[in-house]
Protein backbone atom coordinates (compact mmCIF):
# COMPACT_ATOMS: atom_id res chain seq x y z
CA UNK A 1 8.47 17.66 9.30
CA UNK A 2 8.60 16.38 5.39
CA UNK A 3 11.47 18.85 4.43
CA UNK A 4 13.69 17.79 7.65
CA UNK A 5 14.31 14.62 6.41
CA UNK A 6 14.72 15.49 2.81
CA UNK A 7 11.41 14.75 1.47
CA UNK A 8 8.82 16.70 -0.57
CA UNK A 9 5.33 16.86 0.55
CA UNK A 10 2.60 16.38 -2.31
CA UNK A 11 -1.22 16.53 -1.76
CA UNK A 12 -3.70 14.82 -3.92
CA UNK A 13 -5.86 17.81 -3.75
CA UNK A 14 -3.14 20.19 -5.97
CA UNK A 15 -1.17 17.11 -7.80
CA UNK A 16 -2.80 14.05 -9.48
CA UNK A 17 -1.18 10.77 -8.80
CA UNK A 18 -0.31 10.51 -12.31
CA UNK A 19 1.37 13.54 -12.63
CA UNK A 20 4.30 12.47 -9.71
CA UNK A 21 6.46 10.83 -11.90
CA UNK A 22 6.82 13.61 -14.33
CA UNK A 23 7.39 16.02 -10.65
CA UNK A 24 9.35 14.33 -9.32
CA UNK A 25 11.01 11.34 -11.65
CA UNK A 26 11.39 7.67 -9.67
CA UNK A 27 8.82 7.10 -6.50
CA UNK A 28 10.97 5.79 -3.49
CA UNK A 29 8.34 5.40 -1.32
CA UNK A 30 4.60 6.07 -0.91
CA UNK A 31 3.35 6.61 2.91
CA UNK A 32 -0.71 6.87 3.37
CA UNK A 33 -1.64 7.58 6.90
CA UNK A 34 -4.58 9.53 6.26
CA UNK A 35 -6.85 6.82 5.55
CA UNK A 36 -6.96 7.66 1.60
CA UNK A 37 -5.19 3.94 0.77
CA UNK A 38 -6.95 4.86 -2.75
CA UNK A 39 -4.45 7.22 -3.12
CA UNK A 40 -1.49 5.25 -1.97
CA UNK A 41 -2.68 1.74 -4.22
CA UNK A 42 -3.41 4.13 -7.94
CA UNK A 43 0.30 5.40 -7.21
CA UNK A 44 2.08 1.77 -6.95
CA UNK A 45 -0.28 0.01 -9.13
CA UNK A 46 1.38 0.44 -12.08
CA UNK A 47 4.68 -1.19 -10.30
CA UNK A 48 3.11 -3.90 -8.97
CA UNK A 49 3.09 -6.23 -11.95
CA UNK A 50 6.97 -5.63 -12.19
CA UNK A 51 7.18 -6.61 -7.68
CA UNK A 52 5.20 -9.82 -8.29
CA UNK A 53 8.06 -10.22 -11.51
CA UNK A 54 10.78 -9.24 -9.43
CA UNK A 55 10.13 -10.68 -5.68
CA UNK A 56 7.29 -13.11 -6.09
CA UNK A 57 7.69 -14.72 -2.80
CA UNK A 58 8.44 -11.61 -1.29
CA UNK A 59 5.16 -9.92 -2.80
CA UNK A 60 2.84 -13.16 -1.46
CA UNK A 61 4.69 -12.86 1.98
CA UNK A 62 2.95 -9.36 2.69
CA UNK A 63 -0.36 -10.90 3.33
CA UNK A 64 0.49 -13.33 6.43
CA UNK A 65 -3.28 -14.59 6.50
CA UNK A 66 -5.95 -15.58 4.38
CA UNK A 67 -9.39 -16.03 5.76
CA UNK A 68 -12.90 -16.98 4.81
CA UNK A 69 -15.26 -14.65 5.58
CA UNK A 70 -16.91 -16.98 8.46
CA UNK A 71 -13.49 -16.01 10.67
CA UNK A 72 -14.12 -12.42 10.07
CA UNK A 73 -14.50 -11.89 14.19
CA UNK A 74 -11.24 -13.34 15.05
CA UNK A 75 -8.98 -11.30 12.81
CA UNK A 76 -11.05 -8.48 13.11
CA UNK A 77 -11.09 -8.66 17.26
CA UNK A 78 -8.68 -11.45 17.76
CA UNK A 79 -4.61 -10.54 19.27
CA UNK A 80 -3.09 -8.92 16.22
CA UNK A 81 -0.85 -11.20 13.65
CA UNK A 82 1.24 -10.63 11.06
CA UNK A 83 1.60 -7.68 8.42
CA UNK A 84 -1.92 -7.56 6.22
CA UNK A 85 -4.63 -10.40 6.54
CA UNK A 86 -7.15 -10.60 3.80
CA UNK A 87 -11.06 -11.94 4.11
CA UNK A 88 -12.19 -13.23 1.53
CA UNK A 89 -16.01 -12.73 0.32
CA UNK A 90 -15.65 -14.98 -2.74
């Protein structure tokens, strides 16, 4: 399914994250549906200081809530909103 679109398939299990640039040059796009977000966050990390330089607003605007950890059941069980919403424990 990878190759029909164009795409290269790497697994974590036979290439370290840090070794994909030197693979395969420039990352276009990182897609984790496995579960392994680990995975997905070490490989953008790095770029994410130069997205918060770049596209501030746009960076903040992926998390569309912000909650204390006392409104845990309503954005855990609650009708779904927005892209990512955080709790916070601190």
């Amino acid at each position: 399914m990878v190759a029909s679109i164009g795409a290269r398939y790497f697994s974590s299990r036979d290439v370290a994250v840090e070794q994909l640039p030197e693979k395969i040059g420039n990352i276009d796009l990182v897609y984790e549906a496995t579960g392994a977000s680990a995975i997905a966050f070490r490989t953008i990390e790095g770029d994410l200081t130069v997205f918060q330089q770049r596209w501030p607003v746009g960076v903040r605007a992926l998390v569309t809530g912000r909650y204390a950890v006392e409104a845990y059941r309503d954005v855990l069980v609650g009708p779904a909103q927005g892209i990512k919403n955080v709790i916070a424990f601190a």
